[in-house]
Protein backbone atom coordinates (compact mmCIF):
# COMPACT_ATOMS: atom_id res chain seq x y z
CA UNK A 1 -28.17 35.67 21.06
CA UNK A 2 -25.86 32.25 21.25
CA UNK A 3 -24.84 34.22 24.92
CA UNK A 4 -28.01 34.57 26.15
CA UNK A 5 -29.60 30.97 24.61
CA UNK A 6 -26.18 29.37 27.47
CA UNK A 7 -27.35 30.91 30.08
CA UNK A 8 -30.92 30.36 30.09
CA UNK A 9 -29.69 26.53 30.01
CA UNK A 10 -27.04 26.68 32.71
CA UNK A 11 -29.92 28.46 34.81
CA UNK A 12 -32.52 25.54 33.93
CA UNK A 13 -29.60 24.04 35.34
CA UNK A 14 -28.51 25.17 38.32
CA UNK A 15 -32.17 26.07 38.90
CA UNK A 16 -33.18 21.98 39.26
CA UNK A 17 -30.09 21.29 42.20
CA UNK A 18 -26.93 21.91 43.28
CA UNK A 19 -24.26 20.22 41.21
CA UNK A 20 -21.04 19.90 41.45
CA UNK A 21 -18.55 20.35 39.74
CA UNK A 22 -17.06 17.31 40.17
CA UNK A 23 -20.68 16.45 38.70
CA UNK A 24 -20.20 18.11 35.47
CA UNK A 25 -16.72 16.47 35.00
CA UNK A 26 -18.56 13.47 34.84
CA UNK A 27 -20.97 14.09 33.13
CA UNK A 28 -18.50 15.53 30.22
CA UNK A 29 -16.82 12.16 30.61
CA UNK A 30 -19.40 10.17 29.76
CA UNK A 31 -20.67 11.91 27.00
CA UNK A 32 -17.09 12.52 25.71
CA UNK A 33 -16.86 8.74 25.92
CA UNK A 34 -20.08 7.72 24.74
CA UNK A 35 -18.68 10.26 21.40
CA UNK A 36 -15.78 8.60 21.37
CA UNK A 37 -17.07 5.00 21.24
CA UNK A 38 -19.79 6.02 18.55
CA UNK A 39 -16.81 7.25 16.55
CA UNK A 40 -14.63 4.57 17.04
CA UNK A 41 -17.45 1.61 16.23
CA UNK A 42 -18.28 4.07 13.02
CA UNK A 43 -14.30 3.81 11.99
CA UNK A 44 -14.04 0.03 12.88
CA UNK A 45 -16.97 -0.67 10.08
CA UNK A 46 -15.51 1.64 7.80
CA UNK A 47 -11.90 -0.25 8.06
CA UNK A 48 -13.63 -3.50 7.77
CA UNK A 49 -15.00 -2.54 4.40
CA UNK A 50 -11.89 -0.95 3.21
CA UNK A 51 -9.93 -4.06 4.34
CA UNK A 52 -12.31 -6.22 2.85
CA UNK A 53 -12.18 -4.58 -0.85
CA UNK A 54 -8.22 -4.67 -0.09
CA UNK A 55 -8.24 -8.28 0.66
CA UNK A 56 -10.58 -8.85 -3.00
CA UNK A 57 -8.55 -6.50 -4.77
CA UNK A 58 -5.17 -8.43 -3.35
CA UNK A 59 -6.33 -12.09 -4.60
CA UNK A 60 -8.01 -10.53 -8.11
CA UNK A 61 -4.29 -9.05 -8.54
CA UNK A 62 -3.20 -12.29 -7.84
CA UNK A 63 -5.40 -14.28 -9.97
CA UNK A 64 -4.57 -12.60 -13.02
CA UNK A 65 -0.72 -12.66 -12.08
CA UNK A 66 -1.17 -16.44 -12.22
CA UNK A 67 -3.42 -16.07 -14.95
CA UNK A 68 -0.93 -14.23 -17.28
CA UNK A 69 2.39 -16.57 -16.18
CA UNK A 70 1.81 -18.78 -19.15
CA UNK A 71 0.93 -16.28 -21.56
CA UNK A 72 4.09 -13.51 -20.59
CA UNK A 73 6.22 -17.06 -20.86
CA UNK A 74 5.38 -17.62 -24.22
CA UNK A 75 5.49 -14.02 -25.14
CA UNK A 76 8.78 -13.61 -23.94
CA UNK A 77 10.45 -16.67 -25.02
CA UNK A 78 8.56 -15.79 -28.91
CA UNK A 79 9.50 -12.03 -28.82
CA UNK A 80 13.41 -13.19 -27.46
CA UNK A 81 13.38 -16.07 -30.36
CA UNK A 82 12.67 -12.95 -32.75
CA UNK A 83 14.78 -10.76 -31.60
CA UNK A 84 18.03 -13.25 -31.86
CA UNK A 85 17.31 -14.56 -34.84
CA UNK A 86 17.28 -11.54 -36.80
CA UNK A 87 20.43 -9.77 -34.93
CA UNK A 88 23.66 -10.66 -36.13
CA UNK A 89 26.15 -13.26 -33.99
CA UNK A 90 28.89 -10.66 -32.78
CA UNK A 91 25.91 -8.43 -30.88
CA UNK A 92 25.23 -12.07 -29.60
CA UNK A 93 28.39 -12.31 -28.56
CA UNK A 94 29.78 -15.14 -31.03
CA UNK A 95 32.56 -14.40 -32.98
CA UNK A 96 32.52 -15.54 -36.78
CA UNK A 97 35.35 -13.89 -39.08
CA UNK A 98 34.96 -16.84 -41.29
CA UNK A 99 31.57 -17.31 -41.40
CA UNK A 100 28.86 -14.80 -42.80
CA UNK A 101 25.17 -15.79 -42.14
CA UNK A 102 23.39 -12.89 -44.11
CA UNK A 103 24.70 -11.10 -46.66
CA UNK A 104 24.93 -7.32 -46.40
CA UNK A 105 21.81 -7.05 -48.77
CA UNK A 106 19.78 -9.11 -46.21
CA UNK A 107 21.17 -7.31 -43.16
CA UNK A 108 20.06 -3.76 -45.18
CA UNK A 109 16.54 -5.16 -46.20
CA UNK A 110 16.36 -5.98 -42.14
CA UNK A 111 17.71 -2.39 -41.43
CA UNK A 112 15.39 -0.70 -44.01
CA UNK A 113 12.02 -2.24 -42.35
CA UNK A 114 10.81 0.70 -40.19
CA UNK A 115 10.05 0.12 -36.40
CA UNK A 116 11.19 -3.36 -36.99
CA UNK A 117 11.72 -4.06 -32.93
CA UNK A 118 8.23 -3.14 -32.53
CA UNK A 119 6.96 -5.64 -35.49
CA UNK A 120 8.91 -7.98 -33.76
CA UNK A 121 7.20 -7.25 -30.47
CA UNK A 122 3.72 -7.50 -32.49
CA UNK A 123 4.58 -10.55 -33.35
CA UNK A 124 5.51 -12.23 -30.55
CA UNK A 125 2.30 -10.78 -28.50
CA UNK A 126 -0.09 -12.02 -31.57
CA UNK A 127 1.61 -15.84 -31.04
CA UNK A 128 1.42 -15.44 -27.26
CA UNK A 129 -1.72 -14.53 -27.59
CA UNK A 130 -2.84 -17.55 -29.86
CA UNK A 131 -0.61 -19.71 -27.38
CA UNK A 132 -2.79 -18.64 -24.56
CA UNK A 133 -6.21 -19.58 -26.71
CA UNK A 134 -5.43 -22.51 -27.34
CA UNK A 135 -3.83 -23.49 -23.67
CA UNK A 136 -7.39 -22.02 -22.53
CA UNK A 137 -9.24 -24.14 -25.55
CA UNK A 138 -7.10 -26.98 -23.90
CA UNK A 139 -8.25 -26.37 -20.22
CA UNK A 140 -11.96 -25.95 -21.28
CA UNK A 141 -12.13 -29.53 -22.92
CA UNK A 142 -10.58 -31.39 -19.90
């Protein structure tokens, strides 16, 4: 059926003059080209979109990098005052034969507090966090 539909078109064809096929190659070369540009415009608008939501999701990744500076900071420095005040001075590195800071009863009440490192990082995110509310408290009254 597909058989017989081509070659009552090639004979409607042929029928109206005689190409040739020199003709034909041309004629497949501009239509191949005229594809070929409708194709590339239709990928060109599609890249332009994509690029576009690349270039707004670059800057909002951005923004909220600069955003958060002030508040990782404080969280850090908070969590890292935590964490060396409660650890003992030889894991610091400081030697002290003489001197003891905490007795052994304070050192086990430390050791018997389950998850303790992550109360300590709980802690130091809840006062970054305050930090950062009140630095943005600070910025909204200027």
């Amino acid at each position: 059926m597909v058989w017989g539909y081509l070659s009552e078109f090639w004979n409607a064809i042929t029928a109206v003059g005689d190409y040739t096929v020199e003709w034909f190659q041309s004629v497949g070369n501009a239509v191949a080209g005229a594809i070929g540009g409708l194709f590339e415009s239709l990928t060109h608008h599609f890249y332009d979109i994509f690029f576009g939501i690349r270039w707004f999701l670059d800057n909002l990744q951005e923004m909220f990098s600069i955003l958060f500076t002030p508040l990782t900071f404080i969280f850090n420095f908070v969590r890292g005052f935590f964490s060396s005040a409660t650890s003992d001075l030889e894991s610091l590195g400081i030697e002290t034969p003489e001197i003891t800071l905490l007795t052994e009863n304070i050192e086990a009440v430390f050791d018997s507090i389950p998850y303790f490192s992550l109360l300590l990082t709980g802690i130091g995110g809840a006062l970054g966090l305050f930090f950062f509310i009140v630095i943005i408290k600070k910025i909204i009254h200027i």
